[in-house]
Structure formats: structure tokens, C-alpha cells
Protein backbone atom coordinates (compact mmCIF):
# COMPACT_ATOMS: atom_id res chain seq x y z
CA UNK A 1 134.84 39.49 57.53
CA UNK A 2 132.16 36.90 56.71
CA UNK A 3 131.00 35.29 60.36
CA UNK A 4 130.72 31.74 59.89
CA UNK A 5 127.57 30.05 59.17
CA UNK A 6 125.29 29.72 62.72
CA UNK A 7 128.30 31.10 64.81
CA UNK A 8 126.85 33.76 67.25
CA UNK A 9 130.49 33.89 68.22
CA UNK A 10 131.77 35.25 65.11
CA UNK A 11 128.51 38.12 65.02
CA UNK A 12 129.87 39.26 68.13
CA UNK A 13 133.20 39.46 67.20
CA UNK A 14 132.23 41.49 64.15
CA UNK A 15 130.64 43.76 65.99
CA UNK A 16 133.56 44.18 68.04
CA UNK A 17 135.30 44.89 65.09
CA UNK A 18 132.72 47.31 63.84
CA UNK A 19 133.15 49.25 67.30
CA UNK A 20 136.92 49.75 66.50
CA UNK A 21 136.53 51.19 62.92
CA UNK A 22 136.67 54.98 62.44
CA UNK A 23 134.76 56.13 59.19
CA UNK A 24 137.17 59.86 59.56
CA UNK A 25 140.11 58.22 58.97
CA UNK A 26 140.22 55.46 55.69
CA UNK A 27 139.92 56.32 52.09
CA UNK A 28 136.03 55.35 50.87
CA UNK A 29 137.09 52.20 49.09
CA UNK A 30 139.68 51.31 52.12
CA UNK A 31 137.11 51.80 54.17
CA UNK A 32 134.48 49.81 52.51
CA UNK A 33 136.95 46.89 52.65
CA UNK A 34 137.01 47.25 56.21
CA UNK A 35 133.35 46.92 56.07
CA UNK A 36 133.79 43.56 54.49
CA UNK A 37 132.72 44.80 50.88
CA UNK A 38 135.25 44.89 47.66
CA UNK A 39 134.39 48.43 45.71
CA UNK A 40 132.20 47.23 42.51
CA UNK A 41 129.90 50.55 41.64
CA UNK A 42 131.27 53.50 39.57
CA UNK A 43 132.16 56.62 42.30
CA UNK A 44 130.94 59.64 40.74
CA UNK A 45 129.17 61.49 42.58
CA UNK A 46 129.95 64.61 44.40
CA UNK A 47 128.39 67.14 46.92
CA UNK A 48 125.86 68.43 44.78
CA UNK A 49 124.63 64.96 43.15
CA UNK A 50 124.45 63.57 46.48
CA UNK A 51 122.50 66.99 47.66
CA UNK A 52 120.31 67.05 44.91
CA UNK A 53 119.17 63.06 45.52
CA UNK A 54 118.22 64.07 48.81
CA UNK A 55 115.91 66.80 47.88
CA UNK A 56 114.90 65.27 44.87
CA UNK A 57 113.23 62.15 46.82
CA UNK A 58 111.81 64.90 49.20
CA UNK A 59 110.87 66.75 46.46
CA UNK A 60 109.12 69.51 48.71
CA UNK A 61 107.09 71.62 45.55
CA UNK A 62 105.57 68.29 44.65
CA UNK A 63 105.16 67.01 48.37
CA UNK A 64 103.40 70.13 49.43
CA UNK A 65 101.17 70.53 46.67
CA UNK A 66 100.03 66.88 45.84
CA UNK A 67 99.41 65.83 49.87
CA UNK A 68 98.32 69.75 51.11
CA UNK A 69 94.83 68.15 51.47
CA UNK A 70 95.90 65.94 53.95
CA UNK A 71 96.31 68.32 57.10
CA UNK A 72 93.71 70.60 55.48
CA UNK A 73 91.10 68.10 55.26
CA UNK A 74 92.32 67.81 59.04
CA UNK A 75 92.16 70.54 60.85
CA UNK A 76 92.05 73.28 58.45
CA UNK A 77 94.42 76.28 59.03
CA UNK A 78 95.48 74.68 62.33
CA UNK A 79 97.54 72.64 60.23
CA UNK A 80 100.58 74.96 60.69
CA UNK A 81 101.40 73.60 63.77
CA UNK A 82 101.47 70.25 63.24
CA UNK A 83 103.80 70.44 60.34
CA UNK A 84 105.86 72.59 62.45
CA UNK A 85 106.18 69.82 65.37
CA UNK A 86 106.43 66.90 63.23
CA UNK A 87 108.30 68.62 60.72
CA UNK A 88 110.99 68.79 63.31
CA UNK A 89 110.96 65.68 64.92
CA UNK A 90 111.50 64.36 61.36
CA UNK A 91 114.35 66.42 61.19
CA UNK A 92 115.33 64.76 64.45
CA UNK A 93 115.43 61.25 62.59
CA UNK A 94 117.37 62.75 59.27
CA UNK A 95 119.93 63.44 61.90
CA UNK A 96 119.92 60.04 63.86
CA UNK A 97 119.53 58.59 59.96
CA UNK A 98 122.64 60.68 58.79
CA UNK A 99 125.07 59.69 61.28
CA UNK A 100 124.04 55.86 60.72
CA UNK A 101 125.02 56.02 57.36
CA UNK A 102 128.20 57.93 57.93
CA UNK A 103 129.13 55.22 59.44
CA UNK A 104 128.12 52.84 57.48
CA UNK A 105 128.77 54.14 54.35
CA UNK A 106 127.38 51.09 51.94
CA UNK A 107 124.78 50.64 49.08
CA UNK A 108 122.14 49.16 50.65
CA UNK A 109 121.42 51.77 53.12
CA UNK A 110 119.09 50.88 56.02
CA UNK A 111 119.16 47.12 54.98
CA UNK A 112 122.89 46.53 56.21
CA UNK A 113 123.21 48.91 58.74
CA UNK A 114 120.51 46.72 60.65
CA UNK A 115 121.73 43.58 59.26
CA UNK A 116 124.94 44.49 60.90
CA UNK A 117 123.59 45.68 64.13
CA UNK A 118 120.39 43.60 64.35
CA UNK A 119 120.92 40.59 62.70
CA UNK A 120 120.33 39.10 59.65
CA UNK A 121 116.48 38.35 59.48
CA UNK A 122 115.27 41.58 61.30
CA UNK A 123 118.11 43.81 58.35
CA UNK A 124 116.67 41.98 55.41
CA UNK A 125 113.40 42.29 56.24
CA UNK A 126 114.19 46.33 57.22
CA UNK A 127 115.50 46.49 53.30
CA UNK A 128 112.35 44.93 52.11
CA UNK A 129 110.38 47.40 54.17
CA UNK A 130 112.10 50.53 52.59
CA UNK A 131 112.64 49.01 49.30
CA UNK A 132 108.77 48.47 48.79
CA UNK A 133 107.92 51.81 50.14
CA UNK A 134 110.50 53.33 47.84
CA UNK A 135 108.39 51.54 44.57
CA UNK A 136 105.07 52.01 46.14
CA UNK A 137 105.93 55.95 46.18
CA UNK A 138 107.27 55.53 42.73
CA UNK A 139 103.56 54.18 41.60
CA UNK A 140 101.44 56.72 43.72
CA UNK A 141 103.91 59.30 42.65
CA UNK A 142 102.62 59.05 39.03
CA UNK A 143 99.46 58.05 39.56
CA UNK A 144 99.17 61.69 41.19
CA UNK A 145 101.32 62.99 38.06
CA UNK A 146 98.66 61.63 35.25
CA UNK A 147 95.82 63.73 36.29
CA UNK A 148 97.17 67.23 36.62
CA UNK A 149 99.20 66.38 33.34
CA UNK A 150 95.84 65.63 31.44
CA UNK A 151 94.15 68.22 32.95
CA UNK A 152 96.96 70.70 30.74
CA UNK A 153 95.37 69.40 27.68
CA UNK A 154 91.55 69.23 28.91
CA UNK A 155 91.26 65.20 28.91
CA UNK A 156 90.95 62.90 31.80
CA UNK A 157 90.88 58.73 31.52
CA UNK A 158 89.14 56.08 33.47
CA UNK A 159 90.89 53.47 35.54
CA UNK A 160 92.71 51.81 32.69
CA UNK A 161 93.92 54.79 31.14
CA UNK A 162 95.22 56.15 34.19
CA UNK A 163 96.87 52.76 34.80
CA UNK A 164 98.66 53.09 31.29
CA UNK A 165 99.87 56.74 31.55
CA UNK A 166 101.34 56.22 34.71
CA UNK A 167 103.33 53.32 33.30
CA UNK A 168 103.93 55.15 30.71
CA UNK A 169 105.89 57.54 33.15
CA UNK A 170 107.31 54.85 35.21
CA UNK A 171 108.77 53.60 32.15
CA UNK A 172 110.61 56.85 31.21
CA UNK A 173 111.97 56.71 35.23
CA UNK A 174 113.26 53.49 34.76
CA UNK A 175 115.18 54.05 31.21
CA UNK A 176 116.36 57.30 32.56
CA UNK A 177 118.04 55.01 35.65
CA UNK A 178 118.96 52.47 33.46
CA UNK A 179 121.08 54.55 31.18
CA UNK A 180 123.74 55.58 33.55
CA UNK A 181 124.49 56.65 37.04
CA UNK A 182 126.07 59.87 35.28
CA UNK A 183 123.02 60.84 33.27
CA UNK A 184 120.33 59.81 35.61
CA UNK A 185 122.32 61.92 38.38
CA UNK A 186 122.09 64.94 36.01
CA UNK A 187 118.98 64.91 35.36
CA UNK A 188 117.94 64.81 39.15
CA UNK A 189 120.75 67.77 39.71
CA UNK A 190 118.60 69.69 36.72
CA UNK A 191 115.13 68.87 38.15
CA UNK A 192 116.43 69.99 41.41
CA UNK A 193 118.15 72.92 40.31
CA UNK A 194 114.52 74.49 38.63
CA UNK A 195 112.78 73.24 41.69
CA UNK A 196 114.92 75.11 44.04
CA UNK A 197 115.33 78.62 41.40
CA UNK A 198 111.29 78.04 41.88
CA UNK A 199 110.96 77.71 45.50
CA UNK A 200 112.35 80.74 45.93
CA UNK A 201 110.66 82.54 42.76
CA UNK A 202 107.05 81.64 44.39
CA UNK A 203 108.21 82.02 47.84
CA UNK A 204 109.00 85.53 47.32
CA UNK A 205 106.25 86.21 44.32
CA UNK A 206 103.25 84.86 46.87
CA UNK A 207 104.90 87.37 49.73
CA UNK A 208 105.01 90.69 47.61
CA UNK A 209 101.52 89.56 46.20
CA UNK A 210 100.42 89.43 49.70
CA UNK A 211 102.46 92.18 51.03
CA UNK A 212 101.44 94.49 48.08
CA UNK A 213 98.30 93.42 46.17
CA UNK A 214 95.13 93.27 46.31
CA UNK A 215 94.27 89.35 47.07
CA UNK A 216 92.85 89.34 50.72
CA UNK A 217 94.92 87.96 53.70
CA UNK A 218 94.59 86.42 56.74
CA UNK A 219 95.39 87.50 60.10
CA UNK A 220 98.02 85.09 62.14
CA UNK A 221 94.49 84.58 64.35
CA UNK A 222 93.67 82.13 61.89
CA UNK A 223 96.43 80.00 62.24
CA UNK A 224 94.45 78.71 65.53
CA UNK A 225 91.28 78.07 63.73
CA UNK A 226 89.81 74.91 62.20
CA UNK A 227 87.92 76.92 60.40
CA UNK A 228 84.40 74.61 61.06
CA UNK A 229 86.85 71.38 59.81
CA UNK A 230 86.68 69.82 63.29
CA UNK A 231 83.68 69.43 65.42
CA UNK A 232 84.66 66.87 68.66
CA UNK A 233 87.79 66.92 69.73
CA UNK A 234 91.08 68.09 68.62
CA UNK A 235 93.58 65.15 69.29
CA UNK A 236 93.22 62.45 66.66
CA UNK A 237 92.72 65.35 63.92
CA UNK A 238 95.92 66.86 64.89
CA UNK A 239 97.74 63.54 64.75
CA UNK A 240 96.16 63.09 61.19
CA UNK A 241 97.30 66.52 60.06
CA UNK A 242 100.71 65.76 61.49
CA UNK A 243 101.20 62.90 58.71
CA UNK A 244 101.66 65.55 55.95
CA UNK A 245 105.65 65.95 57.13
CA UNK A 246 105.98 62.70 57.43
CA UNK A 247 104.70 62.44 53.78
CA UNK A 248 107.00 64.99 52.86
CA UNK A 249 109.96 64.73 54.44
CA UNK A 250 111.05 60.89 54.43
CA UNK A 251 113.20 58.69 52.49
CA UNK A 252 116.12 59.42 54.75
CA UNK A 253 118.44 56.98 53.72
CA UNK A 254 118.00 57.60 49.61
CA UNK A 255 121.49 59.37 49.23
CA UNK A 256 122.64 56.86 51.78
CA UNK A 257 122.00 54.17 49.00
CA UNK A 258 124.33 55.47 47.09
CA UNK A 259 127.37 55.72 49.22
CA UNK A 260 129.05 53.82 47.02
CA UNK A 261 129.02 55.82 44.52
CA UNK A 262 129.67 58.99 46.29
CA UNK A 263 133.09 60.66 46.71
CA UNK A 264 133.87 60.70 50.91
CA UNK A 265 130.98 59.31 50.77
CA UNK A 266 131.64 59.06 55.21
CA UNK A 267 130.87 63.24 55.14
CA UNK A 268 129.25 63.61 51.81
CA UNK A 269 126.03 61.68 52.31
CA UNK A 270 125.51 62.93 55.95
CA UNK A 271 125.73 66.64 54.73
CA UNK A 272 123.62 65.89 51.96
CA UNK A 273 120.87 64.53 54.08
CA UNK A 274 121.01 67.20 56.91
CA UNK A 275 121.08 69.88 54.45
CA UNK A 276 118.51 68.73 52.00
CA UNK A 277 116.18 68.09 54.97
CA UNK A 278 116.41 71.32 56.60
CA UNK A 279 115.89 72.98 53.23
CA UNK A 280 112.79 71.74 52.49
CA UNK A 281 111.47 72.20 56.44
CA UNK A 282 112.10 75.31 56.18
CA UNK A 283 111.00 75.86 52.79
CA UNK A 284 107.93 74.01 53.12
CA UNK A 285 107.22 75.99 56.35
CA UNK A 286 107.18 79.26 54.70
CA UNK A 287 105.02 78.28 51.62
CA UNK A 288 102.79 76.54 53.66
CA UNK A 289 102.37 79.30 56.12
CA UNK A 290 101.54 81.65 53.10
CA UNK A 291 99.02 79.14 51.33
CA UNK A 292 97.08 79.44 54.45
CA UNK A 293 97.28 82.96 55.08
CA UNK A 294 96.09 83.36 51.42
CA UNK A 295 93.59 80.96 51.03
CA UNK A 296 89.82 81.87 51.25
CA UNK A 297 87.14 79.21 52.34
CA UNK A 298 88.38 75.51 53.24
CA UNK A 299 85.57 73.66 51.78
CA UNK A 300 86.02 75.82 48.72
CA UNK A 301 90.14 74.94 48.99
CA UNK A 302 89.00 71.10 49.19
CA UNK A 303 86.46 71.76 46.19
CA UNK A 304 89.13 72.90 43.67
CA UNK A 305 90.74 70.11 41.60
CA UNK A 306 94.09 71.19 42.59
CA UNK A 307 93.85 72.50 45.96
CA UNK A 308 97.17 74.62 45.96
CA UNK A 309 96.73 75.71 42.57
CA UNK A 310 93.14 76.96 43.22
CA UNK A 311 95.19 78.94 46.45
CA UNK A 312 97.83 80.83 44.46
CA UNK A 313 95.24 81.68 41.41
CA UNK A 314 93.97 84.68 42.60
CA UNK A 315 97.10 85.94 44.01
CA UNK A 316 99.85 85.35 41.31
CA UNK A 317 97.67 84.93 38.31
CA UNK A 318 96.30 82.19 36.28
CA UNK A 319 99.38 81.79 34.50
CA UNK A 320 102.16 81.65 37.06
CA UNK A 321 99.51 79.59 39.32
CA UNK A 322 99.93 76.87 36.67
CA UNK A 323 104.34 77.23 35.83
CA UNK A 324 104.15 76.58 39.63
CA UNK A 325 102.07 73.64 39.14
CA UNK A 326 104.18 72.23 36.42
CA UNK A 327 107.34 73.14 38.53
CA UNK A 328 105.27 71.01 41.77
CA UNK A 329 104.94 68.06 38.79
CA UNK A 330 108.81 68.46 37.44
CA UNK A 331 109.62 68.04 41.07
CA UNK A 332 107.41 65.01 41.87
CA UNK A 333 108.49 63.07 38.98
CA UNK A 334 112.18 63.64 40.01
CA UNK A 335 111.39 62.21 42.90
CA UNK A 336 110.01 59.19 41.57
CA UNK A 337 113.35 58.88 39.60
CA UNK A 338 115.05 58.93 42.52
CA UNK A 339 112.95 56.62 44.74
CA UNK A 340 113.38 53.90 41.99
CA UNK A 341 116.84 54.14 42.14
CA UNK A 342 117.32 53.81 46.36
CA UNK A 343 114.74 50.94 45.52
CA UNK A 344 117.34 48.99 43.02
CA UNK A 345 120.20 49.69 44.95
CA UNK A 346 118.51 47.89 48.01
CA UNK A 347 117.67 45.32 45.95
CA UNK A 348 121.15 44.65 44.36
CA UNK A 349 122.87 45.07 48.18
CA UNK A 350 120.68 42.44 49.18
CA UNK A 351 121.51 40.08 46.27
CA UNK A 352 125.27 40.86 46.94
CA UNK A 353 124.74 39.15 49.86
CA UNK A 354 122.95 35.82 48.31
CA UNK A 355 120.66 36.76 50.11
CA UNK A 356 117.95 37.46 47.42
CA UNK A 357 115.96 34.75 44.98
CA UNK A 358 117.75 34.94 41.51
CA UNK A 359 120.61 36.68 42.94
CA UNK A 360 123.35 36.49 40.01
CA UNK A 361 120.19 38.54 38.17
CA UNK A 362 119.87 41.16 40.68
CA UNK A 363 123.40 42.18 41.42
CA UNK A 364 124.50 41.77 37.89
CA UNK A 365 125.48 45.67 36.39
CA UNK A 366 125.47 46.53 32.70
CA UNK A 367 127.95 48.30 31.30
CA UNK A 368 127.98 51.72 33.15
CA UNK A 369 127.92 49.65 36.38
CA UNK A 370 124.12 50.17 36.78
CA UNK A 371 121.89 47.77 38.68
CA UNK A 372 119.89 47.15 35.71
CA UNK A 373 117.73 43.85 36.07
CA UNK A 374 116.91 45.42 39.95
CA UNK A 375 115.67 48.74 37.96
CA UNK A 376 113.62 46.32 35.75
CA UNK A 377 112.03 44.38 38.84
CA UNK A 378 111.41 47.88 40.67
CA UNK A 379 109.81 49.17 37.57
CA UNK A 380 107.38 45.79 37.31
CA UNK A 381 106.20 45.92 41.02
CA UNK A 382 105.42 49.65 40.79
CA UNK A 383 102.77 49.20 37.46
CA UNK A 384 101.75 45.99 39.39
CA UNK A 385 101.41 48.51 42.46
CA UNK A 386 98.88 50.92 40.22
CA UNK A 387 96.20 48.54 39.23
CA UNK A 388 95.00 49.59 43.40
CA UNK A 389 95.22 53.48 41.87
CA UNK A 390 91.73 53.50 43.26
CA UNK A 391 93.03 52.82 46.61
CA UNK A 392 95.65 55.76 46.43
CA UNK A 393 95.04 57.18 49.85
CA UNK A 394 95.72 53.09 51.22
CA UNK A 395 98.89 53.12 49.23
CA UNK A 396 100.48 56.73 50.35
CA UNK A 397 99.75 55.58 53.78
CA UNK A 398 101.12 51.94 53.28
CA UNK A 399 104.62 53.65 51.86
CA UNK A 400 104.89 55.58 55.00
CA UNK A 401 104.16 53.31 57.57
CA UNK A 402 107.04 50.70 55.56
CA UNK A 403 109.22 53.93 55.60
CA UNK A 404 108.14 54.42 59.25
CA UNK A 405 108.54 51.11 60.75
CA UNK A 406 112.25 50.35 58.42
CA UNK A 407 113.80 53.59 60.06
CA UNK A 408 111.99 52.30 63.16
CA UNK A 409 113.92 49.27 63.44
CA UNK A 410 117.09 51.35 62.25
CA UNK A 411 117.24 54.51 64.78
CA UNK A 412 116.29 51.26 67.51
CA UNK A 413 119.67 49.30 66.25
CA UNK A 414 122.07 52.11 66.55
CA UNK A 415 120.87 53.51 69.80
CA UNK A 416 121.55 50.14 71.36
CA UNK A 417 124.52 49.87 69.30
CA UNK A 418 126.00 52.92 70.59
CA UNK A 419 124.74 52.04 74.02
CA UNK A 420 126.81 48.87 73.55
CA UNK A 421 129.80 50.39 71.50
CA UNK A 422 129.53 48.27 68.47
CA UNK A 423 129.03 51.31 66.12
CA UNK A 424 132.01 52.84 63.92
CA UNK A 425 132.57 55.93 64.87
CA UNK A 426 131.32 58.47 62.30
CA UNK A 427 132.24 61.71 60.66
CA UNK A 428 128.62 63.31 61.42
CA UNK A 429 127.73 62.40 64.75
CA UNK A 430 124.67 63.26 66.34
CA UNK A 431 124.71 65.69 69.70
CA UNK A 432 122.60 64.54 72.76
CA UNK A 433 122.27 61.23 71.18
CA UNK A 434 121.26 59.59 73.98
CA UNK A 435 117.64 61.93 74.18
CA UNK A 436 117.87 62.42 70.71
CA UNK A 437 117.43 58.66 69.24
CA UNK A 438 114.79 57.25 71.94
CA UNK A 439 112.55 60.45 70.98
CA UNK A 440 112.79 59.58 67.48
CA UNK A 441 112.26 55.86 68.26
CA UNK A 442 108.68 56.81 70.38
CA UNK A 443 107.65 59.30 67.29
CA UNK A 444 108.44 56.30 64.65
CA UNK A 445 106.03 54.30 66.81
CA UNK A 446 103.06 56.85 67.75
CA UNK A 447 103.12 57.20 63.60
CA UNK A 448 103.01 53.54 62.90
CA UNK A 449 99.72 53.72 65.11
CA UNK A 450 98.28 56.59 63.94
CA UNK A 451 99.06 55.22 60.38
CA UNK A 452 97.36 52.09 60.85
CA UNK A 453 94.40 53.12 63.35
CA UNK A 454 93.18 55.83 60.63
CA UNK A 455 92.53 52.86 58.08
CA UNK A 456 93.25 49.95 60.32
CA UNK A 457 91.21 47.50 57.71
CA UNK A 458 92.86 48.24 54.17
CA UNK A 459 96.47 49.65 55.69
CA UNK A 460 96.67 46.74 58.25
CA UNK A 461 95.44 44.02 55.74
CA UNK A 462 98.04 45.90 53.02
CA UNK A 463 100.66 45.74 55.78
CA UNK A 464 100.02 41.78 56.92
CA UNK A 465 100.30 40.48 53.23
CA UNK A 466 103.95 42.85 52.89
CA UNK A 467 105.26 41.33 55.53
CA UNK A 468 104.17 37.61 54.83
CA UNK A 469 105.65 38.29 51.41
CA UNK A 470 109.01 39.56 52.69
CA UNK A 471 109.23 36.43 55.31
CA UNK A 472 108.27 34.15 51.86
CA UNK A 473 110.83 35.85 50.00
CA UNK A 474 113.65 35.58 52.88
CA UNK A 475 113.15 32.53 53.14
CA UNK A 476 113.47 31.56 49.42
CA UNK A 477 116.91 33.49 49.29
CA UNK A 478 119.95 31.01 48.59
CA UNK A 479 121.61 31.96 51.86
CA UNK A 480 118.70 30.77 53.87
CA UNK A 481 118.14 28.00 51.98
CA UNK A 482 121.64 27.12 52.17
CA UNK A 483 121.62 27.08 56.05
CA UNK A 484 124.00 29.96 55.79
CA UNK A 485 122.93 32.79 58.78
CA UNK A 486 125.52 35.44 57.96
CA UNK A 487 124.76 38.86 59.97
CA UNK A 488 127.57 40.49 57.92
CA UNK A 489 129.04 41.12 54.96
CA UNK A 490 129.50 38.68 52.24
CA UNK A 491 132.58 40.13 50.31
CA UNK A 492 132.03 40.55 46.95
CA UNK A 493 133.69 39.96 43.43
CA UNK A 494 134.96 43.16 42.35
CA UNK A 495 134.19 42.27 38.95
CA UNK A 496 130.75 40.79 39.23
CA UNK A 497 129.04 38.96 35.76
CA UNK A 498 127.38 41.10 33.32
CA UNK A 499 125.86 38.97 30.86
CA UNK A 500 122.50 39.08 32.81
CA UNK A 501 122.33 42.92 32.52
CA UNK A 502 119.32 44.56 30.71
């Protein structure tokens, strides 16, 4: 199902194709064949692993309490209702996300769904979009970790030391990937499972508490406040504040990454994602709703070292203030497990399609048919990533806008692929798709300029240099260099070398 080097007339007979492939009715591996791909990772997982990736990238403990600053520094307690309207329209794109991978169940995610759809350049350079914002979140991920992990013991570090302890952490993500898709997939299901026996334990500890004790509470009046944060007017600081769900809840594609290790993977991964996303909307709606309706002063909020933490003190205790904490770090380090694995799995997809420099490297597997060289690279570029821990606000806003723009240029693709019937047709399909993916496709946009206007120097320089590199890169790859313009598949070996695993 390889088109032919240059021939536009072969793309568009693949699509074709593509438009008369149903994902309900083949077997997975029968079905990736029909994709073009022969079956080379280890299918293991099940509903729950694929579940439990989802909300382990979203990680919505560790989301909420390491970026709460961001809508609070905002617009104070008015930040309820931005996380409320963005929160949903991210929801919106989960779904649009969820039915593009159903069906287009294969590793790689994002990267060949709009290599497929939108060609070859615009797909790869989609993939290196994601796959960098997937290790940039890995390195501001524990850069946020080191700090509030120190503070348990009393000692803090300077720039160097903080550089060190969050390799340090990266490094235990990475052997913990490397081992095996089995054990790295149970410890995610673990870390997920305490997360969600805590969201619930908190959720319904800080109620009573309210409910019943003694800590003061808020009226619902002061949801409409800004409580003295805002002092011109409200528009830009609402758009600002509405970048904390899109923080939170992103990474759609992560389980999709992993389709080919997932059993039906056409219905499992689109569940997953749906389900995983509405959980933590709706959790992080409810325990963000009661961390402003308990919290005292904003400036004294902002003030505190951990502005959550500083919250809950006075209404669950010292002690169960902090087991949340450590539960909000469990749950962000997960996450950065996760995110390094989506990140090698886009890497490997792409060198699976010689389209990568050093190729035979990157889509080599080790023994327990693990990407391991790709976990080694992701692993490199994120410590590389932390020597700018100083710039950690530039980074967390350079990972969204590269999450932002990649499912962008993927919710654009499969609208006008449906439009055009070139899509498969999926197990999880979307309702009122034809509202529902434009409306997702103007939101991606507004966010991209939001994203960039609020630090249009450091973000847009960061931004410019990403995607010089990725058009470098591309055009280093073997395929390219080879004259070879595929906009498909390249069918694989199904047992591809080894001896280059790590």
C-alpha cells in the first residue's frame, strides 16, 4: 500500500482506499495490514492499561496543583469559569481526537493520521510537533517535581542542582519505559489507581471539612470576583486563565500511540480517551471549585510556596494537606512516564517509515519489543530541555502551543477528510461532526494566539527555532534524501533488527 515515489496518483488512490476501510469490522492486526503496516509491537494491553495511560498523561492531581497559579494569578476566583468553558471545548477535541484514532488505529498517533490525510511533509512535521511537546512536558514535569520533593526534607538547590535531580528523575522514567511495555504499563495502572482512590478521598474530605468544620467558606458570589487581581479589562485575563485546561487536559492522542499494543485497539483507545478526559473535567471541576471556595486572600494564595497546599492546610490539616501533595507529585511523575513513552513511540513510527535520520536505530526494539534507543533519545532531549529550567513558564507554554498547533493540523485533516470521504469509518464516531470539528479547529487557533501573544518574544523565538529544526531534520531523513515522497505507509518487517537495542 506504499504509493509510488512522486505519484500524486497513487496518494489519491490510497485515500480512496482509506475511505473504503471499516475499523468495526477486521481483527486489530488484519486491520493494521489493511493500513499498510505488518504487526511488530507486543499487544498487551487492555481496557484499563489503555484507561490508565490516558489519565496518567492528564494526570489531573498533579495538573491542578502544579499550574493552579496560572488562572489564579489571572483573574482570581473568576477562574471557575474559564476552566469550565475551555475545559469543555477540550473535551470537544478528545472527542474529534478519539474518533481519528479509532480509525486509524497505529503507533504513531497524530503523525500518520495526518501523514495519511495531509501529506507527507505537513504529518511528519505534526509528529515532530507532539513528539517535542511530549519531552518538553517530560522536562518541566520534573523540574516542577524537584522542588516540592526537597522541600519534604527542608533543602532546596541552585540551578545546577535542580538540573541534576530532575535528571535524576528523568532517568528513573526512562529505565522504567525501557524495561518492558508490561511493567512500565503497571506501574502507570498503580500510579493511577492511588491517584484516582485520592481524588475521591480529598474530594469528599475538603467537602465535609467545608460542609462541617470550622475553616471559613466562601459564598458562590465570589466565584464572579477577581478579587482586586484585575484592574482594566476583563478579556485578555480571561483568555490567560483559560490556558490552565488546556494545560491540564491535553495529550489526546497518548493512548492513541499505543494502538498497537492495545487489544481492539479500534474501540479500546477511543473509550479510553473519552473516559479518561471526562474524568478528570469533571474531577478537576469539583476540586477546583472547592479550592476556591476555601481559599482565603489571593495574594496570600500566590505567596505560599505551594499554592494548593497552602489552600487545603487549614481545612484538612497539616498532615493530609501534604499526603495530598505527595499524591499531586505521584501523579505528575506518572505522567511524565507516560509522556516519554507517546514521545518514543512517535519517534519509532516515524523511523518505520525511513523517514527519520538513523532510522535502523530508532525503530530497532530490544527484547520485550520496546522502542529502546527512541526512549534513550527522548530521555537526552528532555535533560537537554532543563538547562532553560529558569525559563519554565516559556517551556510549559512552548509544550502547549506544539500540542496545540499538532492537534491543530490533525482535527483540520479529518474534517476535510470526512468532508471528502477519504476517512475509514470508525468504531467511535463523533455526533454533529460537521459543527463539532470546525469549533475545535477555531479554539486550537484562538489558543495558538493567545499562547504566543502572552510571551510573543521567548515563546515565538522558542517556536521559530522548533520548527526550523523539524524542517532540518525532515529533510535529513533517508526518505527525503532518497527522493522518495511516500504519503503512506511503508510496510514494515515484522521482525525488525535488534542488535541496535539499548
Amino acid at each position: 500500500m506504499t504509493p509510488l515515489p512522486g505519484d500524486r496518483t497513487s496518494r489519491s488512490a490510497q485515500l480512496t482506499r482509506d475511505g473504503e476501510l471499516d475499523a468495526r469490522q477486521a481483527a486489530d492486526d488484519a486491520y493494521l495490514e489493511e493500513l499498510g503496516y505488518k504487526p511488530q509491537l507486543s499487544r498487551k494491553l487492555g481496557h484499563f492499561s489503555a484507561f490508565a495511560l490516558q489519565f496518567g498523561t492528564i494526570a489531573p492531581i498533579g495538573g491542578i496543583v502544579f499550574t493552579f497559579a496560572v488562572g489564579l494569578v489571572a483573574v482570581g476566583p473568576a477562574m471557575f469559569w474559564p476552566w469550565l468553558v475551555a475545559g469543555g471545548l477540550q473535551i470537544l477535541i478528545a472527542l474529534c481526537v478519539a474518533e481519528a484514532c479509532s480509525a486509524y488505529p497505529i503507533a504513531g498517533g497524530a503523525y500518520n493520521i495526518v501523514s495519511r490525510l495531509g501529506g507527507t511533509f505537513l504529518g511528519w512535521q505534526t509528529g515532530w510537533w507532539i513528539e517535542l511537546a511530549h519531552i518538553f512536558s517530560l522536562a518541566s514535569s520534573c523540574i516542577a517535581l524537584v522542588p516540592v520533593i526537597l522541600s519534604w526534607f527542608g533543602a532546596s538547590v541552585g540551578h545546577w542542582g535542580l538540573v541534576g535531580a530532575a535528571a535524576g528523575l528523568i532517568l528513573i522514567s526512562t529505565l522504567i519505559n525501557i524495561a518492558s511495555v508490561r511493567f512500565s504499563t503497571r506501574f502507570v495502572n498503580a500510579g493511577v489507581i492511588a491517584t484516582l482512590t485520592a481524588c475521591v478521598l480529598v474530594t469528599v474530605g475538603v467537602a465535609v471539612a467545608l460542609a462541617f468544620g470550622d475553616a471559613p467558606v466562601h459564598s458562590a458570589d465570589y466565584l464572579f470576583t477577581t478579587d482586586g487581581t484585575v484592574k482594566g479589562s476583563l478579556l485578555l485575563p480571561l483568555l490567560y486563565a483559560a490556558l490552565l485546561p488546556c494545560i491540564v487536559l491535553n495529550g489526546f492522542d497518548v493512548s492513541g500511540n499505543t494502538s498497537e499494543e492495545t487489544k481492539d485497539a479500534a474501540r479500546t483507545v477511543p473509550r479510553a480517551m473519552v473516559r479518561a478526559n471526562l474524568g478528570s473535567y469533571g474531577f478537576g471541576t469539583v476540586v477546583i471549585l472547592l479550592l476556591i471556595l476555601a481559599m482565603g486572600r489571593v495574594t496570600d494564595t500566590l505567596a505560599g510556596v505551594q499554592p494548593v497546599t497552602f489552600i487545603l492546610d487549614p481545612v484538612l490539616g497539616h498532615s493530609l494537606a501534604k499526603i495530598f501533595e505527595g499524591l499531586a507529585v505521584l501523579g505528575l511523575f506518572v505522567s511524565a512516564v507516560v509522556l516519554q513513552l507517546a514521545g518514543a513511540r512517535v519517534l519509532w513510527a516515524q523511523a518505520r517509515d525511513n523517514k527519520l535520520p538513523f532510522g535502523s536505530r530508532f525503530s530497532s526494539l530490544n527484547k520485550e519489543r520496546v522502542p529502546a534507543f527512541a526512549v534513550w533519545v527522548t530521555a537526552g532531549v528532555a535533560v537537554l530541555s532543563t538547562l532553560w529550567s529558569s525559563l519554565y513558564v516559556v517551556l510549559i507554554a512552548m509544550t502547549v502551543v506544539l500540542w496545540v498547533a499538532g492537534y491543530g493540523a490533525l482535527l483540520t485533516v479529518m474534517w476535510l477528510g470526512k468532508l471528502r470521504g477519504t476517512v475509514p469509518t470508525a468504531a467511535f464516531r463523533v455526533r454533529g461532526w460537521r459543527v463539532v470539528f470546525p469549533l475545535t479547529i477555531a479554539w486550537s487557533v484562538l489558543l495558538c494566539v493567545v499562547l504566543v501573544h502572552q510571551n510573543p518574544r521567548q515563546v515565538g523565538v522558542g517556536l521559530l527555532i522548533a520548527f526550523i529544526a523539524g524542517i532540518v531534520v525532515y529533510a535529513l531523513s533517508p526518505a527525503r534524501r532518497s527522493g522518495r515522497r511516500t504519503a503512506g505507509p511503508v510496510s514494515a518487517d515484522p521482525n525488525p533488527p535488534t542488535g541496535h537495542s539499548l
